[in-house]
N, C-alpha and C. Protein backbone atom coordinates (compact mmCIF):
# COMPACT_ATOMS: atom_id res chain seq x y z
N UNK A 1 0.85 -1.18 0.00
CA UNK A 1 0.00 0.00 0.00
C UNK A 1 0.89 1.24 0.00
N UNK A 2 0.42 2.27 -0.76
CA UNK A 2 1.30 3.52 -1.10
C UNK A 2 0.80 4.21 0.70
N UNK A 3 2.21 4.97 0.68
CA UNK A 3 1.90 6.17 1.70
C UNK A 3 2.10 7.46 1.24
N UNK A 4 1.18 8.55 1.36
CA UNK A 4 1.22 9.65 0.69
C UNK A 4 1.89 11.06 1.48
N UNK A 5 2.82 11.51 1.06
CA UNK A 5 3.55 12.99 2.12
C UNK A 5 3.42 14.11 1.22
N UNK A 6 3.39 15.40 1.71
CA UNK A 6 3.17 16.40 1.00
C UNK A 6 4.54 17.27 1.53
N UNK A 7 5.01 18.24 0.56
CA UNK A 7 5.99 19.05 0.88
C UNK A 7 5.11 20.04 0.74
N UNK A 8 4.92 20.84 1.77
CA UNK A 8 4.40 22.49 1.78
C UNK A 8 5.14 23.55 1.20
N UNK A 9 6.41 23.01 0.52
CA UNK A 9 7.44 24.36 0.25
C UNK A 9 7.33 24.14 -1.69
N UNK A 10 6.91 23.14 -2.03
CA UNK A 10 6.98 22.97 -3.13
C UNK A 10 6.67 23.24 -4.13
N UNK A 11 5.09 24.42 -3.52
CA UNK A 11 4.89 25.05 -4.72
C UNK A 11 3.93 24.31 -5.33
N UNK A 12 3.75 22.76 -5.49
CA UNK A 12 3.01 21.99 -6.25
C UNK A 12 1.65 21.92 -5.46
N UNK A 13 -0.03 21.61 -5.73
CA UNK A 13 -0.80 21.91 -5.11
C UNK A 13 -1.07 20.24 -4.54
N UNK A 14 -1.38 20.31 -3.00
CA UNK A 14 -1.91 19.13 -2.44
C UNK A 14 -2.60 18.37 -3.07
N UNK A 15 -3.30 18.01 -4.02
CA UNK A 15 -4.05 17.64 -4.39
C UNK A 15 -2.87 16.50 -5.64
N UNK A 16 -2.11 17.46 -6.36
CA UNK A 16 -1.24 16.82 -7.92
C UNK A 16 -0.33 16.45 -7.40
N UNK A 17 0.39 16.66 -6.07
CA UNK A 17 1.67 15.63 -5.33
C UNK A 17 0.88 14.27 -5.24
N UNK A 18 -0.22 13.95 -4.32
CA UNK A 18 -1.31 12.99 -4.30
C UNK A 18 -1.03 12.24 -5.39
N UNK A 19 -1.44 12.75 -6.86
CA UNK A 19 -1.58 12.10 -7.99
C UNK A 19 -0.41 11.81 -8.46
N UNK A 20 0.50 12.72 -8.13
CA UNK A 20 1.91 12.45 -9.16
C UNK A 20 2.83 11.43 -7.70
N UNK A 21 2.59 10.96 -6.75
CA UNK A 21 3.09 9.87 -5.79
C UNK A 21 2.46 8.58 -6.60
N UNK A 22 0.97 8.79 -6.95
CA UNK A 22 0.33 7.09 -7.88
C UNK A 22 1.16 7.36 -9.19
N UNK A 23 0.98 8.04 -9.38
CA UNK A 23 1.53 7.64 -10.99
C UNK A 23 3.42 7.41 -11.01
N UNK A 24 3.84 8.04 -10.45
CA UNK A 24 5.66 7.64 -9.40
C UNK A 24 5.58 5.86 -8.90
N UNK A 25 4.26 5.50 -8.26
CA UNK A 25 4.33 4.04 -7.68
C UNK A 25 4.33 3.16 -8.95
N UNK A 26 3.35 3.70 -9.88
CA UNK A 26 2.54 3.27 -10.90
C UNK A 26 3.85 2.98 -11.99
N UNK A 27 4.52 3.98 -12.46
CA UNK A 27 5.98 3.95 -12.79
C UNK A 27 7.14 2.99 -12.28
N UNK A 28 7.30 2.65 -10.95
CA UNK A 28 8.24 1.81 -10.47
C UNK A 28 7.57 0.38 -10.36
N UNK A 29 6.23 0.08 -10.62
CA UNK A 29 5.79 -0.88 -10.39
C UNK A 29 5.57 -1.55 -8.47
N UNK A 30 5.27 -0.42 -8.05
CA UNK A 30 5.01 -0.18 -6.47
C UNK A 30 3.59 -0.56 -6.44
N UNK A 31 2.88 -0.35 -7.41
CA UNK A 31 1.25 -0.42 -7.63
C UNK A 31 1.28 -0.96 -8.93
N UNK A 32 0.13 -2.22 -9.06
CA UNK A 32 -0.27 -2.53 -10.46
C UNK A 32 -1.84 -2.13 -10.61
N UNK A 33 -1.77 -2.91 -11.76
CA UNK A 33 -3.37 -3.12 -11.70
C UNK A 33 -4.25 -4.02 -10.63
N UNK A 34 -5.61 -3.41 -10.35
CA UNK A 34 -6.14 -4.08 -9.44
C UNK A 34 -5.41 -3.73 -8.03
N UNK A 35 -5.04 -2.84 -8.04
CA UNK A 35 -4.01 -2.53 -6.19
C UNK A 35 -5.66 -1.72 -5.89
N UNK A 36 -5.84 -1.46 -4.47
CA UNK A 36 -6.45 -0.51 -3.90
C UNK A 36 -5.45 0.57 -3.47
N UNK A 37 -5.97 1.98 -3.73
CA UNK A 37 -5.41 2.69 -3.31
C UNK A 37 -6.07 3.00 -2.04
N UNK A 38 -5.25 3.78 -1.11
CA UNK A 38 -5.22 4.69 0.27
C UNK A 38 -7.18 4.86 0.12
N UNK A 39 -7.85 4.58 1.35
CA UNK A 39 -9.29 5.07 1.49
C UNK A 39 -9.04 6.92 1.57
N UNK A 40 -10.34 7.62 1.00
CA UNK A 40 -9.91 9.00 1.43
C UNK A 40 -9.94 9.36 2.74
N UNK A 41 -10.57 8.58 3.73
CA UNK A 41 -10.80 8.31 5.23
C UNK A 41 -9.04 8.51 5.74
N UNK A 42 -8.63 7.62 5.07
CA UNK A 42 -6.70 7.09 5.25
C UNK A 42 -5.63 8.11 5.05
N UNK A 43 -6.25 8.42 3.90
CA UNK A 43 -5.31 9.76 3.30
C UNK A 43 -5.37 11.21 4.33
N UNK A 44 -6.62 11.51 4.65
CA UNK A 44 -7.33 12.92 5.32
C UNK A 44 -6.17 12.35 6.46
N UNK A 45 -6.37 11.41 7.48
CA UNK A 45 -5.89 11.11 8.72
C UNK A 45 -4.53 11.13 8.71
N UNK A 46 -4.20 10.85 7.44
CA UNK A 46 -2.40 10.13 7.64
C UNK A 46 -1.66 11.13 7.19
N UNK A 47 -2.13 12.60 6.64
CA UNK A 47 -1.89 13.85 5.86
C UNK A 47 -2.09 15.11 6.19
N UNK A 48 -3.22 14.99 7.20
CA UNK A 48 -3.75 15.59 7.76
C UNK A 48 -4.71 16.96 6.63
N UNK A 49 -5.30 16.40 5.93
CA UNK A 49 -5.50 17.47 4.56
C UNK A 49 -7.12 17.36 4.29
N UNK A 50 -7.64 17.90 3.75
CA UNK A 50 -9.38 17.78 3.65
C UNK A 50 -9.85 17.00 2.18
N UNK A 51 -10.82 16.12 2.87
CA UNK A 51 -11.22 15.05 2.17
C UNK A 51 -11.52 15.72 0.18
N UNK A 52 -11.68 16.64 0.19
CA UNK A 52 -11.94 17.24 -1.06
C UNK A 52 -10.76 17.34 -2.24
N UNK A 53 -9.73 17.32 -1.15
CA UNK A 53 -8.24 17.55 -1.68
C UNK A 53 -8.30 16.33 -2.36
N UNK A 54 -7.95 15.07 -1.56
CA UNK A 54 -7.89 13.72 -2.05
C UNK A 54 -8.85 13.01 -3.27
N UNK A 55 -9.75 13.40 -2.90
CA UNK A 55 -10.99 13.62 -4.14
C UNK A 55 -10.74 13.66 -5.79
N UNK A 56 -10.09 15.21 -5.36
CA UNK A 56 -9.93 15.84 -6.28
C UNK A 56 -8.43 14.84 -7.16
N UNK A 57 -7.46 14.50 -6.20
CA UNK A 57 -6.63 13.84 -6.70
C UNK A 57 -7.20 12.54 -6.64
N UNK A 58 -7.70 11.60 -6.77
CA UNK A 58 -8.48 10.60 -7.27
C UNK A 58 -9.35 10.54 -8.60
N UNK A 59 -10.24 11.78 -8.55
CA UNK A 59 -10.32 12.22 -9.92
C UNK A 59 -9.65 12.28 -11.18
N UNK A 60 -8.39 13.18 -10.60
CA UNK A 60 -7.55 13.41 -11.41
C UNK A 60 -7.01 12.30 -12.25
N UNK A 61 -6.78 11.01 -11.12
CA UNK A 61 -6.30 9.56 -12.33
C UNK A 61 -7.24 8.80 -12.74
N UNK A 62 -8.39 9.26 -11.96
CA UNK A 62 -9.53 8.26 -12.72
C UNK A 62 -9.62 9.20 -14.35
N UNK A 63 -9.74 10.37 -14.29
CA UNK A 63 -9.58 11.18 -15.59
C UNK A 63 -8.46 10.45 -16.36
N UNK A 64 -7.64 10.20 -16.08
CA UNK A 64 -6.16 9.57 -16.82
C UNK A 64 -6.46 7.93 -17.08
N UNK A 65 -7.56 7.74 -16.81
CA UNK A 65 -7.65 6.38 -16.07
C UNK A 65 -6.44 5.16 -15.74
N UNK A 66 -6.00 6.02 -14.88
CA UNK A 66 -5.03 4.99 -14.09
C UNK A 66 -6.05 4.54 -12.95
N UNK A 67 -6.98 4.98 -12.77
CA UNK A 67 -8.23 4.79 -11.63
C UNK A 67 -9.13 4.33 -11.50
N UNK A 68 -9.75 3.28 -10.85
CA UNK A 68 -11.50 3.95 -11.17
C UNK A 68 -11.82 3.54 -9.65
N UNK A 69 -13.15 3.95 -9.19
CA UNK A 69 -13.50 3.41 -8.44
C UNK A 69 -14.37 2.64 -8.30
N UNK A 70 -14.73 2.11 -6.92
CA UNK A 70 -16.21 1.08 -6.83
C UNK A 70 -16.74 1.32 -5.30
N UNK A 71 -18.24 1.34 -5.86
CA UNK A 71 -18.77 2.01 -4.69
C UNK A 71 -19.05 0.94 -3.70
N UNK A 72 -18.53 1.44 -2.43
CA UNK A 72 -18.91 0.86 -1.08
C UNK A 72 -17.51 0.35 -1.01
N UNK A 73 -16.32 -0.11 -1.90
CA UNK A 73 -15.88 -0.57 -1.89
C UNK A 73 -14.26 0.02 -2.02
N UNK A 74 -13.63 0.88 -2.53
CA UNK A 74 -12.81 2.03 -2.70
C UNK A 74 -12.80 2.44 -4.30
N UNK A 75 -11.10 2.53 -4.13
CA UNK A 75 -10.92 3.36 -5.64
C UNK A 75 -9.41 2.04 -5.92
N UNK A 76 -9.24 1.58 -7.18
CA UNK A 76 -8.36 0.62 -7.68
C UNK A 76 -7.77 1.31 -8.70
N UNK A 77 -6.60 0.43 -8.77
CA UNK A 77 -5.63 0.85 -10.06
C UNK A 77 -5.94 0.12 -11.37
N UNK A 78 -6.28 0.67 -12.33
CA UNK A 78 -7.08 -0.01 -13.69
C UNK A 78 -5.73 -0.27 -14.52
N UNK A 79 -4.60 0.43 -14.20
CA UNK A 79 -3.67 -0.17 -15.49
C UNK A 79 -2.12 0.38 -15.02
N UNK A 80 -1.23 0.19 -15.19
CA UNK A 80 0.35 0.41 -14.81
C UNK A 80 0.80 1.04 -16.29
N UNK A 81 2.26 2.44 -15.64
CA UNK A 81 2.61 2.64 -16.20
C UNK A 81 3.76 2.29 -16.17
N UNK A 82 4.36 0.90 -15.56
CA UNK A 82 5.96 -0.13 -15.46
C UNK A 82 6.05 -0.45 -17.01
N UNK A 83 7.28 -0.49 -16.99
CA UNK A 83 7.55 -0.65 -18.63
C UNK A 83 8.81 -2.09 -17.94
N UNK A 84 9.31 -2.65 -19.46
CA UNK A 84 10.24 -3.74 -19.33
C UNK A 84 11.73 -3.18 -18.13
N UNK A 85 11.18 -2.16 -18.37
CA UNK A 85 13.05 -1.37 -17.49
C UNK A 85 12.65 -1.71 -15.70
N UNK A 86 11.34 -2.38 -15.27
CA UNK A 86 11.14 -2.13 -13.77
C UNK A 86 12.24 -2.98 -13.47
N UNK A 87 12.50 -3.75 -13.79
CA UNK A 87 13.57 -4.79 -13.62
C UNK A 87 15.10 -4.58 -12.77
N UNK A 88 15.24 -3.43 -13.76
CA UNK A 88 16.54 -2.72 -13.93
C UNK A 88 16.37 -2.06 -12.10
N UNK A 89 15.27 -1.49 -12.05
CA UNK A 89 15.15 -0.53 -10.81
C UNK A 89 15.86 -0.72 -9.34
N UNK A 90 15.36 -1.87 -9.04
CA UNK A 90 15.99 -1.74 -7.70
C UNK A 90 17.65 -2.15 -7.43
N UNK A 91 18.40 -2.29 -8.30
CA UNK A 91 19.72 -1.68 -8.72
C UNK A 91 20.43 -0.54 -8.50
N UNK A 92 19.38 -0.30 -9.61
CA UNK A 92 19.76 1.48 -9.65
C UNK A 92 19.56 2.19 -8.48
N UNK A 93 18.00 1.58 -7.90
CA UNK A 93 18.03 2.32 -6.12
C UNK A 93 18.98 2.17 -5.52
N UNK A 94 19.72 0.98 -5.42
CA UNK A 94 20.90 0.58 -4.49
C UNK A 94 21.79 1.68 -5.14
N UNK A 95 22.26 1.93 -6.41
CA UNK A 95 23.26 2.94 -6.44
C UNK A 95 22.89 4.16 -6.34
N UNK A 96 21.90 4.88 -6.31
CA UNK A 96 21.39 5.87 -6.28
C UNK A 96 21.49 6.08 -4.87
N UNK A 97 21.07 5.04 -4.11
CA UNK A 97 21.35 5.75 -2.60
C UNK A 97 22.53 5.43 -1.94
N UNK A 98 23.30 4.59 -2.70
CA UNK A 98 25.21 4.75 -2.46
C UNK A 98 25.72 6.29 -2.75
N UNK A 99 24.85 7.24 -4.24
CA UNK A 99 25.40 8.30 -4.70
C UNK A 99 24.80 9.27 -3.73
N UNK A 100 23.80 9.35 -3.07
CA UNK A 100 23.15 10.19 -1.85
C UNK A 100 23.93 9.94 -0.71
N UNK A 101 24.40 9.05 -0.53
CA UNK A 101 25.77 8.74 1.01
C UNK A 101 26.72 9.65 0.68
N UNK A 102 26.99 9.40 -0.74
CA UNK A 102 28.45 10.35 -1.00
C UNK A 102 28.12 11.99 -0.93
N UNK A 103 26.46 12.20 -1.23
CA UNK A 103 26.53 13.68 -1.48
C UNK A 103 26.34 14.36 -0.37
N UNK A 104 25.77 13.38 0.57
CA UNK A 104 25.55 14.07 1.95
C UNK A 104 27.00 14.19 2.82
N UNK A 105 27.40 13.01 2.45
CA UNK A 105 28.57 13.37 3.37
C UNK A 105 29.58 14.42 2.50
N UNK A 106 29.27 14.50 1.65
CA UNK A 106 30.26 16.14 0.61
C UNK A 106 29.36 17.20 1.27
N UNK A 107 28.26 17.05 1.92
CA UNK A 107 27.81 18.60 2.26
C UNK A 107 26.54 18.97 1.61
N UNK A 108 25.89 18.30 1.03
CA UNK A 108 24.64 18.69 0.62
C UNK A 108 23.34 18.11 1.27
N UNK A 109 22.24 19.12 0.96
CA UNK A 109 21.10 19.11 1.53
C UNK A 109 20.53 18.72 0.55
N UNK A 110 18.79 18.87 0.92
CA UNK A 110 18.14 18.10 -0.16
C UNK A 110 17.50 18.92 -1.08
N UNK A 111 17.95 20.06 -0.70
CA UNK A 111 17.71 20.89 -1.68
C UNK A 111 19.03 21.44 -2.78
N UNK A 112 19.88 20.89 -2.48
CA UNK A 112 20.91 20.82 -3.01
C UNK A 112 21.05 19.63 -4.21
N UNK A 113 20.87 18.86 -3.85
CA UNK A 113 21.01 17.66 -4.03
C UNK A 113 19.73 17.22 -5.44
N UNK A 114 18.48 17.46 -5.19
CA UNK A 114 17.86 17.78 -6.23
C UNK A 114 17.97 18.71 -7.01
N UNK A 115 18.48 19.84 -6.69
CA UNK A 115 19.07 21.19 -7.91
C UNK A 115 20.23 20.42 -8.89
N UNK A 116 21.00 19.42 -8.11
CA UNK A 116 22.16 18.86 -8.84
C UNK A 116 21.16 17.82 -10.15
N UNK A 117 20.57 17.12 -9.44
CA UNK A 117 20.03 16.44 -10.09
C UNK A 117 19.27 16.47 -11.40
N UNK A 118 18.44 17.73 -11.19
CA UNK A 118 17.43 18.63 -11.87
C UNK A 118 18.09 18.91 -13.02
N UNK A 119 19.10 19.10 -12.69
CA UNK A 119 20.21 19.97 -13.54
C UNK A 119 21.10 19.15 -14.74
N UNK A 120 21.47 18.14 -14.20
CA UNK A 120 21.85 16.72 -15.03
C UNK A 120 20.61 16.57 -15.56
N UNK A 121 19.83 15.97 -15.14
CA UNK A 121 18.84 15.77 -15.80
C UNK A 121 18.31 16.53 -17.18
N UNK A 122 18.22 17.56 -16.45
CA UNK A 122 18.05 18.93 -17.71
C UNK A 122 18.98 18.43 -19.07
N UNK A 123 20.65 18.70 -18.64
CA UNK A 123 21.23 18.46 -19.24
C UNK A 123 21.43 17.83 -20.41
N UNK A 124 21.17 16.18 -19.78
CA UNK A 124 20.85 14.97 -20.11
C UNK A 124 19.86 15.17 -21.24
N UNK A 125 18.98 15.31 -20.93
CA UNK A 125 17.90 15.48 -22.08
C UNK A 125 17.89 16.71 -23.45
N UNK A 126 18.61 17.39 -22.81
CA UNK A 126 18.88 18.25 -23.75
C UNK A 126 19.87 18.20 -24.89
N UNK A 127 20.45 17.04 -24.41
CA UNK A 127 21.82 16.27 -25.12
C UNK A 127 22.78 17.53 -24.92
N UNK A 128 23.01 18.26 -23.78
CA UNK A 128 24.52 19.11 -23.46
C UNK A 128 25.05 18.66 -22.50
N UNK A 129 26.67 18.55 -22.83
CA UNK A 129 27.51 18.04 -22.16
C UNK A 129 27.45 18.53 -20.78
């Protein structure tokens, strides 16, 4: 079962962190099809956020239909976005959080640390060295 956290500094609205954490699980293969997601009962309590919020982000993937729900019963995952690479993943986690040992102990925060990232990334895709 997913657990849902919100960053208040992020700028992003409570509601699309919600959605973009399922579709992040949905991506790593954390959630398939047929998973139940979080009750909105679960989410409000464990988030501390108003049931409308969650709603609204439930909507949001049933719109995408990564979602749907059933009444009396919750809201399920109708389809995954894991591709052949999930495989590869928990690897890469292991080195990814070998490369977070090294950056913390060089001195970075986590806001540091994602600017680096952001930034490669950028890079990366942009095809510049």
């Amino acid at each position: 079962m997913i657990e849902f956290s919100l960053d208040s500094r992020s700028g992003v609205a409570p509601y699309l962190q919600v959605a973009q954490q399922v579709r992040q699980a949905l991506r790593l293969g954390l959630l398939r099809e047929g998973d139940q997601l979080p009750t909105v009962k679960d989410v409000v309590s464990s988030l501390a956020i108003n049931p409308n919020t969650v709603l609204k982000a439930y909507r949001e993937l049933e719109h995408a239909r990564l979602a749907a729900p059933r009444p009396g019963v919750g809201t399920f995952v109708t389809r995954s976005l894991a591709t052949e690479s999930v495989a590869a993943i928990e690897p890469l986690r292991r080195e990814l959080r070998s490369w977070l040992a090294k950056a913390r102990s060089a001195g970075l925060d986590d806001e540091a640390v994602e600017a680096l990232f952001a930034t490669v990334l950028r890079a990366e895709t942009e095809g510049v060295a």
